[in-house]
N, C-alpha and C. Protein backbone atom coordinates (compact mmCIF):
# COMPACT_ATOMS: atom_id res chain seq x y z
N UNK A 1 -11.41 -39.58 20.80
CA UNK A 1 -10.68 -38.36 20.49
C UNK A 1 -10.90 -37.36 21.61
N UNK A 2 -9.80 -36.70 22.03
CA UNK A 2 -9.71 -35.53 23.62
C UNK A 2 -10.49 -34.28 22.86
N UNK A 3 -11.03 -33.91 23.45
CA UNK A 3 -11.46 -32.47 23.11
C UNK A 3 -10.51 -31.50 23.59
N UNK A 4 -10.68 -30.39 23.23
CA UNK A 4 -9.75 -29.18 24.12
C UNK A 4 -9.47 -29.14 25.11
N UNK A 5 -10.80 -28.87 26.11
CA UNK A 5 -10.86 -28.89 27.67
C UNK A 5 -10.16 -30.38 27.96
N UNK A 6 -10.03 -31.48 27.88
CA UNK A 6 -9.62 -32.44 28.17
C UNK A 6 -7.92 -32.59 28.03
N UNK A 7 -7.92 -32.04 27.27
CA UNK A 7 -6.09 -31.67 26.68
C UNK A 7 -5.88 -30.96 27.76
N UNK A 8 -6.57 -29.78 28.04
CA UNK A 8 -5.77 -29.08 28.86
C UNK A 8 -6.04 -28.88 29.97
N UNK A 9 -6.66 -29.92 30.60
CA UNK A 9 -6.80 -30.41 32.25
C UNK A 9 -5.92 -31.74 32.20
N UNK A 10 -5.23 -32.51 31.17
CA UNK A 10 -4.28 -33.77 30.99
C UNK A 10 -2.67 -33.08 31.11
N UNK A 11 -3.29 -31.90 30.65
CA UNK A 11 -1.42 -31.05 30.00
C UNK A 11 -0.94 -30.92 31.67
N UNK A 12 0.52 -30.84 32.02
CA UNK A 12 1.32 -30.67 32.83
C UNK A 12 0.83 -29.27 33.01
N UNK A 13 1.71 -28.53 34.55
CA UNK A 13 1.75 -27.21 34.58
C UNK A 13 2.68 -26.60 33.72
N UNK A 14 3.22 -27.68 33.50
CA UNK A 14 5.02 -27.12 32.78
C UNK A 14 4.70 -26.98 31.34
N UNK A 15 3.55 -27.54 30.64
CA UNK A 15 3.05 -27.80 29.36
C UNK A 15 2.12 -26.14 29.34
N UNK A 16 1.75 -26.29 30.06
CA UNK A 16 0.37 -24.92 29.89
C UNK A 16 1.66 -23.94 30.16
N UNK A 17 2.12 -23.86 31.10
CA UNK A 17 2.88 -22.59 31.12
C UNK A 17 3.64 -22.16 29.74
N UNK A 18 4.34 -23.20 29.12
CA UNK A 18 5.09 -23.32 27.89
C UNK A 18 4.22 -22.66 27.16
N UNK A 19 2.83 -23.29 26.59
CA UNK A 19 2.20 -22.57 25.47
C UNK A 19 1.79 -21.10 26.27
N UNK A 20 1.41 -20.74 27.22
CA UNK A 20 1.13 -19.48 27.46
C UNK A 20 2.16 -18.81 26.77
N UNK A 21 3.30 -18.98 27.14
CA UNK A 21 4.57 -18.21 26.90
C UNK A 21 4.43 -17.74 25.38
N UNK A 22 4.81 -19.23 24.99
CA UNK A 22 4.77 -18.52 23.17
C UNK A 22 3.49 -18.35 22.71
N UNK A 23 2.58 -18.32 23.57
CA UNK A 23 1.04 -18.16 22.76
C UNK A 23 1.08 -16.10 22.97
N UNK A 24 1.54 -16.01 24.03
CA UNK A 24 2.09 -14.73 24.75
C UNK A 24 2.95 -13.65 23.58
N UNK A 25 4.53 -14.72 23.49
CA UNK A 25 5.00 -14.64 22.17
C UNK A 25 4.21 -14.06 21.06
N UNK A 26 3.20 -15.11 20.52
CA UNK A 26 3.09 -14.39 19.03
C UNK A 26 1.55 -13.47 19.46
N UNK A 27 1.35 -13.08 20.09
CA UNK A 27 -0.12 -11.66 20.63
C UNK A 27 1.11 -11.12 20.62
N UNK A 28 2.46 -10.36 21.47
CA UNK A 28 3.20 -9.41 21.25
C UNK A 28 3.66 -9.38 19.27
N UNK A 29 4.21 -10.17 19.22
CA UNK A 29 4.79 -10.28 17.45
C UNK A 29 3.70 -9.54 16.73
N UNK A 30 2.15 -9.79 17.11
CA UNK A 30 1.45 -9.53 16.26
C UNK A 30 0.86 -7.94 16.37
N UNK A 31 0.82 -7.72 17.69
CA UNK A 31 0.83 -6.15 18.25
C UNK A 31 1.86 -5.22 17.66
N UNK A 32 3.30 -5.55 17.61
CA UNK A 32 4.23 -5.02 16.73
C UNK A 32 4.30 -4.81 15.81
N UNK A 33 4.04 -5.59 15.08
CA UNK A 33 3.81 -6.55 13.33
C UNK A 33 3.09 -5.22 13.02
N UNK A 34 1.69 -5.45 13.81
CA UNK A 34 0.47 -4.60 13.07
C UNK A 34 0.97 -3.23 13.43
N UNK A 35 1.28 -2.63 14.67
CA UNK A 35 2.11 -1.37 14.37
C UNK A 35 2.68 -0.29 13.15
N UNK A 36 4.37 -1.39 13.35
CA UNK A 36 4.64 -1.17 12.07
C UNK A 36 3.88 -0.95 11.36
N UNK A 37 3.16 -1.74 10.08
CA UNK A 37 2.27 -1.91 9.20
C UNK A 37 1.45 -0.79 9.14
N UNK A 38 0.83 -0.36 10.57
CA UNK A 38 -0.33 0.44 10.29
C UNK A 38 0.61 2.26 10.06
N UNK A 39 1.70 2.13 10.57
CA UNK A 39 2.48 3.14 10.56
C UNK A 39 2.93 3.61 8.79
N UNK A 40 3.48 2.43 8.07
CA UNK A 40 3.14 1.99 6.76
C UNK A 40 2.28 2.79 5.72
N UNK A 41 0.81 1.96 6.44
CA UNK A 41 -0.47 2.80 6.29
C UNK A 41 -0.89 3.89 5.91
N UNK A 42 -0.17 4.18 7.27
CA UNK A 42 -0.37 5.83 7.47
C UNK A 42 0.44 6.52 6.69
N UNK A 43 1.77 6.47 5.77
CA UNK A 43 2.36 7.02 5.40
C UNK A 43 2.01 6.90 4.06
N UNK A 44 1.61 5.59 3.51
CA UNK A 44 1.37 5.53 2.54
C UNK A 44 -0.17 6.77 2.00
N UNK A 45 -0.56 6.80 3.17
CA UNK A 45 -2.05 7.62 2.88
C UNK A 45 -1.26 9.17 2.64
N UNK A 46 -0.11 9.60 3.45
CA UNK A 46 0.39 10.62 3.16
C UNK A 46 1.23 10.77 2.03
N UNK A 47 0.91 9.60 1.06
CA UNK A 47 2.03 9.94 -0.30
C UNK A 47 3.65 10.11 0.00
N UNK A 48 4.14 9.45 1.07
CA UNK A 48 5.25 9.66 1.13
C UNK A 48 6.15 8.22 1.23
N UNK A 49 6.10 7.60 -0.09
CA UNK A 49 6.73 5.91 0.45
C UNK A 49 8.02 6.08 0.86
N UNK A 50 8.93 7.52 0.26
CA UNK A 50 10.17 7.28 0.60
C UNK A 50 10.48 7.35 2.42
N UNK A 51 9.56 7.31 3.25
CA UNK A 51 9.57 7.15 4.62
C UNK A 51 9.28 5.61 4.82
N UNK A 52 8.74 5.08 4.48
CA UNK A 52 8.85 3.36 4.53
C UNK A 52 9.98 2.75 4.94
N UNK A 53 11.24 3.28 4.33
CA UNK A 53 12.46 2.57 4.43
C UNK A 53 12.85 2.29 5.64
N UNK A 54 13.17 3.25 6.16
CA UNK A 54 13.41 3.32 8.46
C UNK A 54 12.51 2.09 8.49
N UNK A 55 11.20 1.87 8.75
CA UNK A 55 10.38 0.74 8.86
C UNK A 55 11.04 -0.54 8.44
N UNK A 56 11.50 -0.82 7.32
CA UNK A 56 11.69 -2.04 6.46
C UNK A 56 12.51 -3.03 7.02
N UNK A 57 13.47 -2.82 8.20
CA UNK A 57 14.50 -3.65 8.74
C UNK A 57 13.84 -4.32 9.92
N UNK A 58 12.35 -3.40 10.68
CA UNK A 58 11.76 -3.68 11.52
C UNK A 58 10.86 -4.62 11.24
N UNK A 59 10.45 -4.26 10.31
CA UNK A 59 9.26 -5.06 9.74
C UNK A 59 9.34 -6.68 9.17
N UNK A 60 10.57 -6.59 8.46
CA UNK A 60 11.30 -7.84 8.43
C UNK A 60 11.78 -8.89 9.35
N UNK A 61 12.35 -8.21 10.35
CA UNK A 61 12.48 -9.23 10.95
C UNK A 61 11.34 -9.26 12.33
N UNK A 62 10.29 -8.61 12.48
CA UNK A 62 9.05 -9.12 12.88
C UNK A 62 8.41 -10.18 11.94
N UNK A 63 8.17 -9.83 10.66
CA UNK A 63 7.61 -11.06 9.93
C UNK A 63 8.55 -12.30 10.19
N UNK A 64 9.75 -12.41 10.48
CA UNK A 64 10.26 -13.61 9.67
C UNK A 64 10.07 -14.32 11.49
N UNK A 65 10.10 -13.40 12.38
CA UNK A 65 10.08 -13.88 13.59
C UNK A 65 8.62 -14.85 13.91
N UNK A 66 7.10 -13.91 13.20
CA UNK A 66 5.75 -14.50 13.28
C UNK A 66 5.83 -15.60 12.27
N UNK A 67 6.49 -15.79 11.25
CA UNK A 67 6.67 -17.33 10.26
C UNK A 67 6.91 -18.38 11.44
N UNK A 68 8.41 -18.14 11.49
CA UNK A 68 9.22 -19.41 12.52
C UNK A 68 8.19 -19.38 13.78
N UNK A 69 7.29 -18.26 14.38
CA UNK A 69 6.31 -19.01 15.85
C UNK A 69 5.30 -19.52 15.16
N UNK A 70 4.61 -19.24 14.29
CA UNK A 70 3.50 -19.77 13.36
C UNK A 70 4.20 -21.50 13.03
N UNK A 71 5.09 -21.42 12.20
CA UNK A 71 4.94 -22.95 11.57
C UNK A 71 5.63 -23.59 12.89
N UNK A 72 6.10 -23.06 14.40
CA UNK A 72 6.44 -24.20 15.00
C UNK A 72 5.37 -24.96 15.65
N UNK A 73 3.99 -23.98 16.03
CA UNK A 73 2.74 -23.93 16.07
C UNK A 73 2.14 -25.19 15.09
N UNK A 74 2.16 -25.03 14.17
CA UNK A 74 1.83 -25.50 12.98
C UNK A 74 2.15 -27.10 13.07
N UNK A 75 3.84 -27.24 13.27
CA UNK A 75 4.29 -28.54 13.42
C UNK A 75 4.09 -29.07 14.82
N UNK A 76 3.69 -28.31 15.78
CA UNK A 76 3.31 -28.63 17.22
C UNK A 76 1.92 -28.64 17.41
N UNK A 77 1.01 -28.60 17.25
CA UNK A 77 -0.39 -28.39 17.72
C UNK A 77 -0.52 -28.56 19.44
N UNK A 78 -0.04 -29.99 19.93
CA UNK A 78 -0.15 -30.16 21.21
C UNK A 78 0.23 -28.95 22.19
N UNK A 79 1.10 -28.25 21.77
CA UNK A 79 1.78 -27.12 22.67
C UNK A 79 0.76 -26.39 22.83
N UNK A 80 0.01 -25.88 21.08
CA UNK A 80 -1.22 -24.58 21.36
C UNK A 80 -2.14 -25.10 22.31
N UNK A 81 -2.33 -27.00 22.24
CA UNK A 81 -3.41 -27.26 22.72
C UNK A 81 -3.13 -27.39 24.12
N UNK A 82 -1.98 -27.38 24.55
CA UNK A 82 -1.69 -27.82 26.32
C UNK A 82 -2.17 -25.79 27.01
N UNK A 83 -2.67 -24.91 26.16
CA UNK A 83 -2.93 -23.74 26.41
C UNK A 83 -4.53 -23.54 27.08
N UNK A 84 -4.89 -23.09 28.08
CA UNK A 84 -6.30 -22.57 28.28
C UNK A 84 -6.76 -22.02 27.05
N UNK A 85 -7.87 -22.39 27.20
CA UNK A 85 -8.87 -21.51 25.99
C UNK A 85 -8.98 -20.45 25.74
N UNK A 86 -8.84 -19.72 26.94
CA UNK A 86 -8.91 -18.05 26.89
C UNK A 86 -7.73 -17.94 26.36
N UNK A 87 -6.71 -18.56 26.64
CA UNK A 87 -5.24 -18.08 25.66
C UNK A 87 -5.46 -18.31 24.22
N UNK A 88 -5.68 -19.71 23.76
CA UNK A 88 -6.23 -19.65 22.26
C UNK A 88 -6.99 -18.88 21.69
N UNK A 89 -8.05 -18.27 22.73
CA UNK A 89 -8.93 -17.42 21.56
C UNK A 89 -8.18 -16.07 21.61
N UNK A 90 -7.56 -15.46 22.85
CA UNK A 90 -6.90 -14.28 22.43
C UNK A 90 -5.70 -14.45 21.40
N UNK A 91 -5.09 -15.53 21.20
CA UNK A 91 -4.00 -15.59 19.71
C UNK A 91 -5.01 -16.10 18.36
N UNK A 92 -5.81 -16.16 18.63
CA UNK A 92 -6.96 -16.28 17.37
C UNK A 92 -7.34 -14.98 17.29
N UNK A 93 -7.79 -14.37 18.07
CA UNK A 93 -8.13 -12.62 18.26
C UNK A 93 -6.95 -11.74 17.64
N UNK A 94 -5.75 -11.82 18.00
CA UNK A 94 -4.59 -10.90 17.72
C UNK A 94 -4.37 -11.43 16.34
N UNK A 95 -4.28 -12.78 15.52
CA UNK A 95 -3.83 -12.86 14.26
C UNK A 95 -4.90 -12.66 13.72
N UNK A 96 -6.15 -12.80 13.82
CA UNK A 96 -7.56 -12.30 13.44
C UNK A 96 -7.43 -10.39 12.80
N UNK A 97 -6.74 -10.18 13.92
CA UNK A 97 -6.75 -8.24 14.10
C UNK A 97 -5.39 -7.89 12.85
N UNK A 98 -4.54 -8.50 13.06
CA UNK A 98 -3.45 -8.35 12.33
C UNK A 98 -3.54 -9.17 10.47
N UNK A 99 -4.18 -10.19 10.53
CA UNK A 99 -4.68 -10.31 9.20
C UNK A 99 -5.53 -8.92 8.63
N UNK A 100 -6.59 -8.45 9.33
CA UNK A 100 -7.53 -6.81 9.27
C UNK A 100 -6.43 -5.83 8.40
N UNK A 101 -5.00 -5.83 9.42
CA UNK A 101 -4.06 -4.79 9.25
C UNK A 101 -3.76 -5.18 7.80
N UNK A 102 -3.04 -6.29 7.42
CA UNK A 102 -2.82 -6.70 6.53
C UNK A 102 -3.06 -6.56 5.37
N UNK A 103 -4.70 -7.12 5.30
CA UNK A 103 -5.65 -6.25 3.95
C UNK A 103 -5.65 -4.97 4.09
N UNK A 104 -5.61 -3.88 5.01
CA UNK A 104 -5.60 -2.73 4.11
C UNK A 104 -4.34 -2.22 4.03
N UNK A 105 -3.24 -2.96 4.54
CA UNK A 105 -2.20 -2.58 3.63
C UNK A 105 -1.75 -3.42 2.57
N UNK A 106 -2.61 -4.26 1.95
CA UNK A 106 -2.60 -4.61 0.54
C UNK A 106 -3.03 -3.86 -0.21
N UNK A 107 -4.24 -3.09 0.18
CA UNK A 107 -5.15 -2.51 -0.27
C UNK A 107 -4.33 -1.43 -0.97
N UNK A 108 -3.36 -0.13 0.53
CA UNK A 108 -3.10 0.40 0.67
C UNK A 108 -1.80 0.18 -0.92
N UNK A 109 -1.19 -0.43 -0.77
CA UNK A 109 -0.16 -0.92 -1.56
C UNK A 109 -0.40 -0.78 -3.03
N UNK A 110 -1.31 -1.59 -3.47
CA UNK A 110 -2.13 -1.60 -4.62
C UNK A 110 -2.30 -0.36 -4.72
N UNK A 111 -2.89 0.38 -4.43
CA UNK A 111 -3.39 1.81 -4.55
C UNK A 111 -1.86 2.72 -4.82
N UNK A 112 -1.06 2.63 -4.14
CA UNK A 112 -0.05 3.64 -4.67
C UNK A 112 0.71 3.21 -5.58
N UNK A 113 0.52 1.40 -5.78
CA UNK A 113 1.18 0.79 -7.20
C UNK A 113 0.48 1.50 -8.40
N UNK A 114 -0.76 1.44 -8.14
CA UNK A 114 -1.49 1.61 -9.49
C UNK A 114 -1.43 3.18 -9.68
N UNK A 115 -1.35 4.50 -8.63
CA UNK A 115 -0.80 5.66 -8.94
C UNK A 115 0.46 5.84 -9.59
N UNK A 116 1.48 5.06 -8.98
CA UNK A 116 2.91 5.22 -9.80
C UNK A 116 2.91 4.37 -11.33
N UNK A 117 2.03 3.45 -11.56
CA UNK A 117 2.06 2.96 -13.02
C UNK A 117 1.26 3.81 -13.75
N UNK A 118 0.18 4.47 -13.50
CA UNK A 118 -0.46 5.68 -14.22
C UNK A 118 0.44 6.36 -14.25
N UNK A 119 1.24 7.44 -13.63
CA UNK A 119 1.95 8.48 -13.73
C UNK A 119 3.14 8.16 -14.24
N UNK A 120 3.51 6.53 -14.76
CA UNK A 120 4.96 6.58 -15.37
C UNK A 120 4.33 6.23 -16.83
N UNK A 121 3.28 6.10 -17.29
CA UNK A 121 2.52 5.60 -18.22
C UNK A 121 2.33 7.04 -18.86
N UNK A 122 1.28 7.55 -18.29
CA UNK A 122 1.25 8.97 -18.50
C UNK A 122 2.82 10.02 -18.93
N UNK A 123 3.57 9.90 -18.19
CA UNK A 123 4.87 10.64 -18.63
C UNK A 123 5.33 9.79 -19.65
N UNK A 124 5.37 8.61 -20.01
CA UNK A 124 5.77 8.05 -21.33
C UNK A 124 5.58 8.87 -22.46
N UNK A 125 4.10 8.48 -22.17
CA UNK A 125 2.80 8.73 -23.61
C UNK A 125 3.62 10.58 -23.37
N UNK A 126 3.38 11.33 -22.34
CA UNK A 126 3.59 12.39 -23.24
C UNK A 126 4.97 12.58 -23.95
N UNK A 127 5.94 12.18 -23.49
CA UNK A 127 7.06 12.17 -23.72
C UNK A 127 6.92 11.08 -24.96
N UNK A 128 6.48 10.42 -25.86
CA UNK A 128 6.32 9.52 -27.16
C UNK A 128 5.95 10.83 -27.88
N UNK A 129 4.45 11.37 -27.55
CA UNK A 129 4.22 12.38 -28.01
C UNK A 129 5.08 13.69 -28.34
N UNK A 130 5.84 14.24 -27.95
CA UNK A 130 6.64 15.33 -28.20
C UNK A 130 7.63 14.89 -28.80
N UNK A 131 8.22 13.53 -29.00
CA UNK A 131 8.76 12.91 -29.79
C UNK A 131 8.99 12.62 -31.24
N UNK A 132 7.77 12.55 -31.01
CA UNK A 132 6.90 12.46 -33.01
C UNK A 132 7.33 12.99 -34.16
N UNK A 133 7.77 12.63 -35.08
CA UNK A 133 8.11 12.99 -36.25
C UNK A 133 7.58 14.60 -36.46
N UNK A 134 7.68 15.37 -36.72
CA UNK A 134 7.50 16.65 -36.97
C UNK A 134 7.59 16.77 -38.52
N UNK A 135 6.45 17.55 -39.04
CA UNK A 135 6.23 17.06 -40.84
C UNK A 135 5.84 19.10 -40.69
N UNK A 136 6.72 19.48 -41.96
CA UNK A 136 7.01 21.02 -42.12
C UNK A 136 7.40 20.87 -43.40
N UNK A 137 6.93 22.03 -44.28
CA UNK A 137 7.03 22.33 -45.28
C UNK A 137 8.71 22.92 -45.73
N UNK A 138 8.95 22.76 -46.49
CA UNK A 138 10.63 22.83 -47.30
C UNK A 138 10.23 24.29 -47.81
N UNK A 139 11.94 24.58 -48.25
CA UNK A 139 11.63 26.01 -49.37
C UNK A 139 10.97 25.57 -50.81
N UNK A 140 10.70 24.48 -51.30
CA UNK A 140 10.03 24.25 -52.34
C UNK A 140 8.66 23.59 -51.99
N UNK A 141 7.89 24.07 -51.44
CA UNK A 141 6.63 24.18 -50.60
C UNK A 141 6.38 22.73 -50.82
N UNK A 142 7.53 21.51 -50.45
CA UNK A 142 7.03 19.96 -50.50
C UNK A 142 7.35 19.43 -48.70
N UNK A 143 6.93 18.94 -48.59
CA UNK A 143 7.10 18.50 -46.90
C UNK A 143 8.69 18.34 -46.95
N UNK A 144 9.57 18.44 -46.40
CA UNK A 144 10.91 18.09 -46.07
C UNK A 144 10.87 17.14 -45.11
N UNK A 145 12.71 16.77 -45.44
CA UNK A 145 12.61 15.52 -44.82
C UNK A 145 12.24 15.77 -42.68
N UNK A 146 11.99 14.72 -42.46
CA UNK A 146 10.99 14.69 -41.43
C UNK A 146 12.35 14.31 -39.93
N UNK A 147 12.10 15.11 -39.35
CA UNK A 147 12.97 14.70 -37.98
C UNK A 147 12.50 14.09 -36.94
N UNK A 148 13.55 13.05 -36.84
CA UNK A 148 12.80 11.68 -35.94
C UNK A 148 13.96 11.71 -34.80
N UNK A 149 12.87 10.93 -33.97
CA UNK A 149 14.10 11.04 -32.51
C UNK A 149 15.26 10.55 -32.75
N UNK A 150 15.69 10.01 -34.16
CA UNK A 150 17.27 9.69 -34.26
C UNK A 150 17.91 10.85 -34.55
N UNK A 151 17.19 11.91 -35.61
CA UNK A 151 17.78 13.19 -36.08
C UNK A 151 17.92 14.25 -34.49
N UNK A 152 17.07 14.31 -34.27
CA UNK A 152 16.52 15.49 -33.16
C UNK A 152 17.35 15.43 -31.83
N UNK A 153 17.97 14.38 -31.62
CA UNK A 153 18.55 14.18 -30.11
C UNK A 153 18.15 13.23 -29.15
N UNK A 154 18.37 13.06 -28.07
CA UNK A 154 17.79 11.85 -27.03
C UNK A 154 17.27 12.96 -26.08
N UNK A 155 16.13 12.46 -25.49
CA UNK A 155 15.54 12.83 -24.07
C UNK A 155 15.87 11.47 -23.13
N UNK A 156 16.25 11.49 -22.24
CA UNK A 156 16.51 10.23 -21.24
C UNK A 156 15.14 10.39 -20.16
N UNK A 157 14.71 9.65 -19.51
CA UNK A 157 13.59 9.48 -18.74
C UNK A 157 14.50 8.37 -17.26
N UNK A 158 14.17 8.95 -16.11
CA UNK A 158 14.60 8.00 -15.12
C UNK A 158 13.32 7.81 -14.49
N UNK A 159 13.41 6.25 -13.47
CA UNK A 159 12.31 5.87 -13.19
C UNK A 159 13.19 5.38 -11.67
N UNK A 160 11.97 5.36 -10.96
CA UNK A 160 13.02 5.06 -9.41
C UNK A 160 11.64 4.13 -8.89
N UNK A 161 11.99 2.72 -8.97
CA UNK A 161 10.61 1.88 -8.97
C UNK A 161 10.31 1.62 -7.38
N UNK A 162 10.82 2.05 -6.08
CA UNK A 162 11.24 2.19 -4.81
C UNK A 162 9.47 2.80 -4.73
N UNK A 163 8.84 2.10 -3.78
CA UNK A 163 7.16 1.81 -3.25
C UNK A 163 7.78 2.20 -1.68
């Protein structure tokens, strides 16, 4: 079995140059990627998701771009391996850094999910509450009949589920 170094003193110039390229390729994808993302981040820390959106067309098609170099990677190995070492470990380094980004914008994510399900939870409950049957005494000092949100009217509640 070849070891690394052996692969890539066997690989062509035309082979090493190739994986430099797309090894090159996905360190930029992933410099971008994490950008975006951390930009994300940052907004999300400022409570403002409705700024996310501008991002979302970018961000997309950076991810779908790091899938398709990842799994051709994936179905190629020889290509990463016809690469110097110092090239492999810096695309081990950059998806290393950009996985980092990743978790804390899971993190990040989670965190303003679980603020917007408290605060639509919370406006429920109070809004159930002010709702409530209302129990009042009649002119013949017996409780009268009781007004329920069918008698009383509708309150409508909108929810805009947009993270």
């Amino acid at each position: 079995m070849e070891t690394q170094t052996e692969v890539t003193v066997a690989a062509s110039p035309e082979a090493q140059a190739y994986a430099v390229a797309r090894i090159d390729e996905v360190i930029t994808l992933c410099g971008h990627l994490g950008s975006v993302i951390s930009q994300e981040i940052e907004i999300l820390a400022k409570r403002r998701p409705s700024e996310l959106k501008p991002l979302l067309e970018t961000k997309n098609r950076l991810t779908e771009k790091y899938q398709e170099e990842m799994s051709a990677m994936r179905e190629n190995p020889d290509m990463v391996r016809a690469a110097p070492p110092a090239e492999i470990e810096r695309l081990k380094d950059a998806t290393f850094l950009l996985h980092g980004i990743l978790d804390e914008y899971r993190t990040s994510l989670t965190a303003a999910k679980t603020v917007t399900e408290r605060l639509v939870k919370a406006i429920g409950e109070e809004v159930a509450a002010l709702r409530q049957p209302v129990k009042h005494y009649g002119a013949n000092a017996q409780y009268a009949p009781m007004i329920t949100p069918a008698t009383q009217g509708t309150a409508s509640i909108a929810l805009n589920q947009v993270i």
